[in-house]
Protein backbone atom coordinates (compact mmCIF):
# COMPACT_ATOMS: atom_id res chain seq x y z
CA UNK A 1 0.00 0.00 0.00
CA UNK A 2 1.23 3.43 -1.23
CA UNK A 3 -0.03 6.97 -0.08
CA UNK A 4 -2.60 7.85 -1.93
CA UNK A 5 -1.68 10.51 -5.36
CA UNK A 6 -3.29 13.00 -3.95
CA UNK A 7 -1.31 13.45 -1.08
CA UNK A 8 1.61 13.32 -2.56
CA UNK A 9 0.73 15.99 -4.72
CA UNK A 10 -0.22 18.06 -1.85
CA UNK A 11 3.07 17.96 -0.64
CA UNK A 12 4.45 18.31 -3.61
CA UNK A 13 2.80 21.73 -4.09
CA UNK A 14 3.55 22.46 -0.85
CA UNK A 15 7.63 22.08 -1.19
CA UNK A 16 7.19 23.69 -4.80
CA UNK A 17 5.69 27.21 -2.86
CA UNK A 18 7.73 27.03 0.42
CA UNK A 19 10.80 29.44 0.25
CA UNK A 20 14.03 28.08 0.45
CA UNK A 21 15.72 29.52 3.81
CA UNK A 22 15.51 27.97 7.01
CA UNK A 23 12.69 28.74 9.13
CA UNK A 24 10.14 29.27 6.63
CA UNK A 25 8.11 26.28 7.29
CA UNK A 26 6.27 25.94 10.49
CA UNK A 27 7.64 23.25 12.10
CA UNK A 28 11.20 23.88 10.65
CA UNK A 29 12.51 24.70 13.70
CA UNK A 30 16.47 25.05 14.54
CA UNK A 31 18.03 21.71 15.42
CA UNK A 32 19.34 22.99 18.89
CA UNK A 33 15.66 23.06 19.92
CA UNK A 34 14.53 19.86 18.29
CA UNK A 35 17.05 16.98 16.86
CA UNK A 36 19.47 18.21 19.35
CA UNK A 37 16.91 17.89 22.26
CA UNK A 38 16.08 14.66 21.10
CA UNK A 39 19.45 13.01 20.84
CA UNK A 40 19.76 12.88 24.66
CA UNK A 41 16.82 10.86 24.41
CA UNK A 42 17.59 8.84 21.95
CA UNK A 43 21.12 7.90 22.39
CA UNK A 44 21.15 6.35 25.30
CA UNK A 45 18.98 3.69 24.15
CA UNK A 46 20.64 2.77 20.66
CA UNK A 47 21.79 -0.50 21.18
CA UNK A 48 24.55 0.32 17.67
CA UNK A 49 25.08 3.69 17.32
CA UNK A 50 27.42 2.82 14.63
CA UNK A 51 24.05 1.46 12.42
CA UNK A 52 22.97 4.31 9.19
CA UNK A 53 20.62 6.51 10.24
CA UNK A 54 17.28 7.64 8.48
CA UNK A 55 15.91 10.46 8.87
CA UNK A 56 12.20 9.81 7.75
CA UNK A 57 10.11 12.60 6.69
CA UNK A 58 12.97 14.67 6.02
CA UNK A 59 12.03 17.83 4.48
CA UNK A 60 13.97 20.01 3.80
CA UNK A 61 17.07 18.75 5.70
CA UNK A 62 17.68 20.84 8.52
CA UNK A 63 17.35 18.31 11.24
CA UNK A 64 19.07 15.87 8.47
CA UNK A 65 22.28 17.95 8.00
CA UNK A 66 22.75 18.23 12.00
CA UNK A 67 22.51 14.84 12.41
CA UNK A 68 25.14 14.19 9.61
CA UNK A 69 27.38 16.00 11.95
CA UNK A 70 27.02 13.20 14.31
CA UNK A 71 26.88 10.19 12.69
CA UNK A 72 29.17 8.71 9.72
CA UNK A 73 26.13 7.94 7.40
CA UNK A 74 22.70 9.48 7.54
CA UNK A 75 20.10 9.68 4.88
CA UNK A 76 17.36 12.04 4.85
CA UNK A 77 14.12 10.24 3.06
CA UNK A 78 10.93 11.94 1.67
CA UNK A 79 7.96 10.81 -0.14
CA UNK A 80 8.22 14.87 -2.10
CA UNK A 81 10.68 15.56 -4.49
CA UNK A 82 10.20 18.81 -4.32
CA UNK A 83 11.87 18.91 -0.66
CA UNK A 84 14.53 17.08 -1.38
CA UNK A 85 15.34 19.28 -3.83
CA UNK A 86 15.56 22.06 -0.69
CA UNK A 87 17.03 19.69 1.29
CA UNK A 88 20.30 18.57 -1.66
CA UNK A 89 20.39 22.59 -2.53
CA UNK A 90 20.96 23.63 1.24
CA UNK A 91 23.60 20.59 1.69
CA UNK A 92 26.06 21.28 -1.32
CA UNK A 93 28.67 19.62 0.32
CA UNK A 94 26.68 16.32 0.49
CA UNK A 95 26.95 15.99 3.91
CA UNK A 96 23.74 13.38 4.09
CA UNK A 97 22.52 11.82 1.33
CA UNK A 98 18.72 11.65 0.27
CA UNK A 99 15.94 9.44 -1.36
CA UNK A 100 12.58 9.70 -2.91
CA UNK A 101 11.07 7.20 -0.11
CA UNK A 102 7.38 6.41 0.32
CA UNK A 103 7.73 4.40 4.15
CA UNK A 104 4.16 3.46 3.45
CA UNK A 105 4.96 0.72 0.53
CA UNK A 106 6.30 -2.09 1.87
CA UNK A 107 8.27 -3.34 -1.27
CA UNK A 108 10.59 0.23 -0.96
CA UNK A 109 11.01 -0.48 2.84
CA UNK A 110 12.30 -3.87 1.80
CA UNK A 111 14.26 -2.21 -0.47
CA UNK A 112 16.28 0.46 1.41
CA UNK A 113 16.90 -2.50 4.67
CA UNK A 114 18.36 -4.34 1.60
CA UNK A 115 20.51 -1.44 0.57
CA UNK A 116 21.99 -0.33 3.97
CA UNK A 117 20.69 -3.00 6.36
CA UNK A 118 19.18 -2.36 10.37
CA UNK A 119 19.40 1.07 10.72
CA UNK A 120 18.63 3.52 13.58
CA UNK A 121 15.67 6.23 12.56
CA UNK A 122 14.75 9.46 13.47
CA UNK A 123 11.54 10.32 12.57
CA UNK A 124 9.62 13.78 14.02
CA UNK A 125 6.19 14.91 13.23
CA UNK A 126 5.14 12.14 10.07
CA UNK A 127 2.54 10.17 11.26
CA UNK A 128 0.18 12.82 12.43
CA UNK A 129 0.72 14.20 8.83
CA UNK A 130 -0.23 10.43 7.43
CA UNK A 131 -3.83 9.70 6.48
CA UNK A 132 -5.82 7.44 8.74
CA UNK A 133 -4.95 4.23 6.10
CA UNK A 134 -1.33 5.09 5.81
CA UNK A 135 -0.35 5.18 9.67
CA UNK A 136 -0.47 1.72 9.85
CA UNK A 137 1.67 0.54 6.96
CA UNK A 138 3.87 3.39 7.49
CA UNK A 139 5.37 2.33 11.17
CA UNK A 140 5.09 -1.43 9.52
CA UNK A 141 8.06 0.37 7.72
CA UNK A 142 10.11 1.78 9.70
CA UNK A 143 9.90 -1.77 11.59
CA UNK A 144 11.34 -2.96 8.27
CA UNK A 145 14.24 -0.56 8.06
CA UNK A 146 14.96 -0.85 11.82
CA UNK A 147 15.50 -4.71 11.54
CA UNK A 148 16.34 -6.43 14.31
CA UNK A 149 19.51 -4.01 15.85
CA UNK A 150 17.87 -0.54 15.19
CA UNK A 151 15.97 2.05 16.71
CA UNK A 152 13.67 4.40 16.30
CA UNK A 153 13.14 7.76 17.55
CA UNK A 154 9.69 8.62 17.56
CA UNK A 155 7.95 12.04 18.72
CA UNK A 156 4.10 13.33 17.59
CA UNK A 157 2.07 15.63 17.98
CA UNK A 158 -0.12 14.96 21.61
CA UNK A 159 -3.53 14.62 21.07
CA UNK A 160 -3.97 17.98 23.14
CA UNK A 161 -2.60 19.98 19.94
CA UNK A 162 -5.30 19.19 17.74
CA UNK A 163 -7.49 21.75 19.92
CA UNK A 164 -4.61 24.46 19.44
CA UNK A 165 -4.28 24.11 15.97
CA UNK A 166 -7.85 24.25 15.27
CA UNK A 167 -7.71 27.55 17.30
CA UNK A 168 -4.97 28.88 15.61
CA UNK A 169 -6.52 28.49 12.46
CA UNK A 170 -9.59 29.98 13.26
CA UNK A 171 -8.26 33.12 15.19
CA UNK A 172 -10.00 36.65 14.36
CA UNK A 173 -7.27 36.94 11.31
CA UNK A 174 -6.85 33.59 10.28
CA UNK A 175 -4.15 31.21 10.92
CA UNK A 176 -0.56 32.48 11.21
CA UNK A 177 1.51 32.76 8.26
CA UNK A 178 3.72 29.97 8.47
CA UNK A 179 0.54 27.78 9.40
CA UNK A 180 -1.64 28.97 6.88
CA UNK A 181 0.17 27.31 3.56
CA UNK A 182 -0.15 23.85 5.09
CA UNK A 183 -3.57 23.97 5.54
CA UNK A 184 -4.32 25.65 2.27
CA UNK A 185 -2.59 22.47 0.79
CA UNK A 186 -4.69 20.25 2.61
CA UNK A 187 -1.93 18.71 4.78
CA UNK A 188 -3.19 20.10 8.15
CA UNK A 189 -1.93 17.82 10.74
CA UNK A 190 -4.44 14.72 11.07
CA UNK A 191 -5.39 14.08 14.94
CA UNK A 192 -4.13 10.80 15.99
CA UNK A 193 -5.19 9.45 19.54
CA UNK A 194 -2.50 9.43 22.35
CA UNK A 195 -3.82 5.74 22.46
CA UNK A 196 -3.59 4.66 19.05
CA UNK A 197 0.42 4.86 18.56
CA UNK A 198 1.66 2.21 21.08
CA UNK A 199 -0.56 0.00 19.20
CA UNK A 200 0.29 0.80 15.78
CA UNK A 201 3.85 0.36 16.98
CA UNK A 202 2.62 -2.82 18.89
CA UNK A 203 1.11 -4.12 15.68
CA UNK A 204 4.17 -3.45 14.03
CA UNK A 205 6.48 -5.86 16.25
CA UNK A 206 8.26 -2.35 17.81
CA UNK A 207 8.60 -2.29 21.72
CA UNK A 208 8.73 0.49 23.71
CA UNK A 209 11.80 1.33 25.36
CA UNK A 210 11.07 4.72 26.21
CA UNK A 211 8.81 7.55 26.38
CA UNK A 212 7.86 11.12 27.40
CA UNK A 213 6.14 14.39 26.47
CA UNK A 214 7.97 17.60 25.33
CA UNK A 215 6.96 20.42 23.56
CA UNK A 216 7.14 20.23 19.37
CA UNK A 217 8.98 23.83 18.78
CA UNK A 218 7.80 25.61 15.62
CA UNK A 219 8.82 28.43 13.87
CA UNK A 220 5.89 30.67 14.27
CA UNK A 221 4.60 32.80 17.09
CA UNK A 222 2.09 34.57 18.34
CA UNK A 223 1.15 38.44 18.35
CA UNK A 224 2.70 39.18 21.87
CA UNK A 225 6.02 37.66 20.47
CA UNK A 226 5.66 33.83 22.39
CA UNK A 227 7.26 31.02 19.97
CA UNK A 228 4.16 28.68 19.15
CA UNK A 229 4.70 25.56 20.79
CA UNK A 230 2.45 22.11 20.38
CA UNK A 231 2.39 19.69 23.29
CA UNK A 232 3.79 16.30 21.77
CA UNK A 233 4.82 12.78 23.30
CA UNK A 234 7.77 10.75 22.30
CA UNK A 235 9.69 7.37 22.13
CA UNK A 236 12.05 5.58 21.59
CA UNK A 237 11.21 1.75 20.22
CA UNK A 238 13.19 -1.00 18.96
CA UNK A 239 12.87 -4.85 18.81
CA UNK A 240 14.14 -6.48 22.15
């Protein structure tokens, strides 16, 4: 099962529009407030931090260029062209590389475990963005690429910030700028229940090794000059 075409080509018109310096996207926040949070999470718990790493749902690449500071070999995989495009023009030393990468289809899962084996997986804010069929086969692919020595790094938007958003959106002057293209695209972020991800991940062989809540940082803010900030929950999953 693939996402469907018209979701791609949502994003895709998305990436085409979205301007190409950092910060211009919502939730394109600075590394030192998101990856770099999350590697003190994360690192603890990777049982071979020398595996590849994926960064899934890439973008444009910021959080994929920090973390190619880190680790020997990271790949930044998207299901839009168009944002890897932003991502390879921002990295012209080719410090990651990147790949047209629908985590949804099983068969290109297979694929990419084939190519660089278990890998570890950072992957921030996707499956909130996936539509309700999609969630499912998506984390049944990043099971795939994790294998059976990877691990995953997994943080979502808390049920809590569909309420927000929905405010947001509907404030006396419409949603904030940086918010306002992703809903225009019809991409808005999908509400997922707090519930419903340990058992996707269940369903998907993954085991929890651990979690939390932290606030998703965004780029936007509001009109008395406080940095939007979503309530999301995170973990950290692997097979055991």
């Amino acid at each position: 099962m693939s996402v469907t075409t018209r979701y791609r080509e949502a994003w895709e018109g998305f990436w085409r529009e979205a301007p190409g310096e950092q910060g211009a996207v919502f939730w394109d926040a600075e590394p030192s407030v998101t990856a770099g949070v999350h590697l003190g999470l994360f690192e603890p718990h990777l049982a071979a931090p020398g595996l590849p790493l994926v960064d899934l749902g890439c973008g444009n690449g910021t959080q994929t260029r920090f973390l190619a500071d880190r680790y020997p070999r990271v790949v930044g995989a998207d299901l839009s062209a168009a944002a890897l495009d932003h991502a390879r023009l921002a990295d012209p030393a080719g410090q990651a590389s990147y790949r047209l990468f629908d985590a949804a289809e099983k068969v290109e899962a297979e694929t990419l475990h084939a190519e660089l084996g278990d890998v570890n997986v950072y992957m921030r804010g996707v499956l909130h963005q996936c539509e309700p069929d999609d969630r499912q086969p998506l984390v049944d692919g990043l099971a795939t690429l994790v294998g059976d020595r990877g691990r995953a790094f997994v943080v979502e938007l808390a049920e809590a910030a569909g309420p927000l958003l929905r405010g947001l959106a509907q404030g006396p002057g419409g949603p904030p700028a940086k918010l306002a293209p992703v809903f225009r695209h019809g991409i808005a972020p999908g509400e997922v229940a707090d519930a419903a991800v340990p058992e996707y991940l269940r369903a998907a062989g993954l085991v929890v090794l651990a979690s939390g809540e932290l606030p998703l940082v965004t780029t936007e803010y509001l009109a008395d000059g406080t940095r939007i900030e979503l309530p999301s929950k995170w973990v950290v999953v692997g097979r055991v």
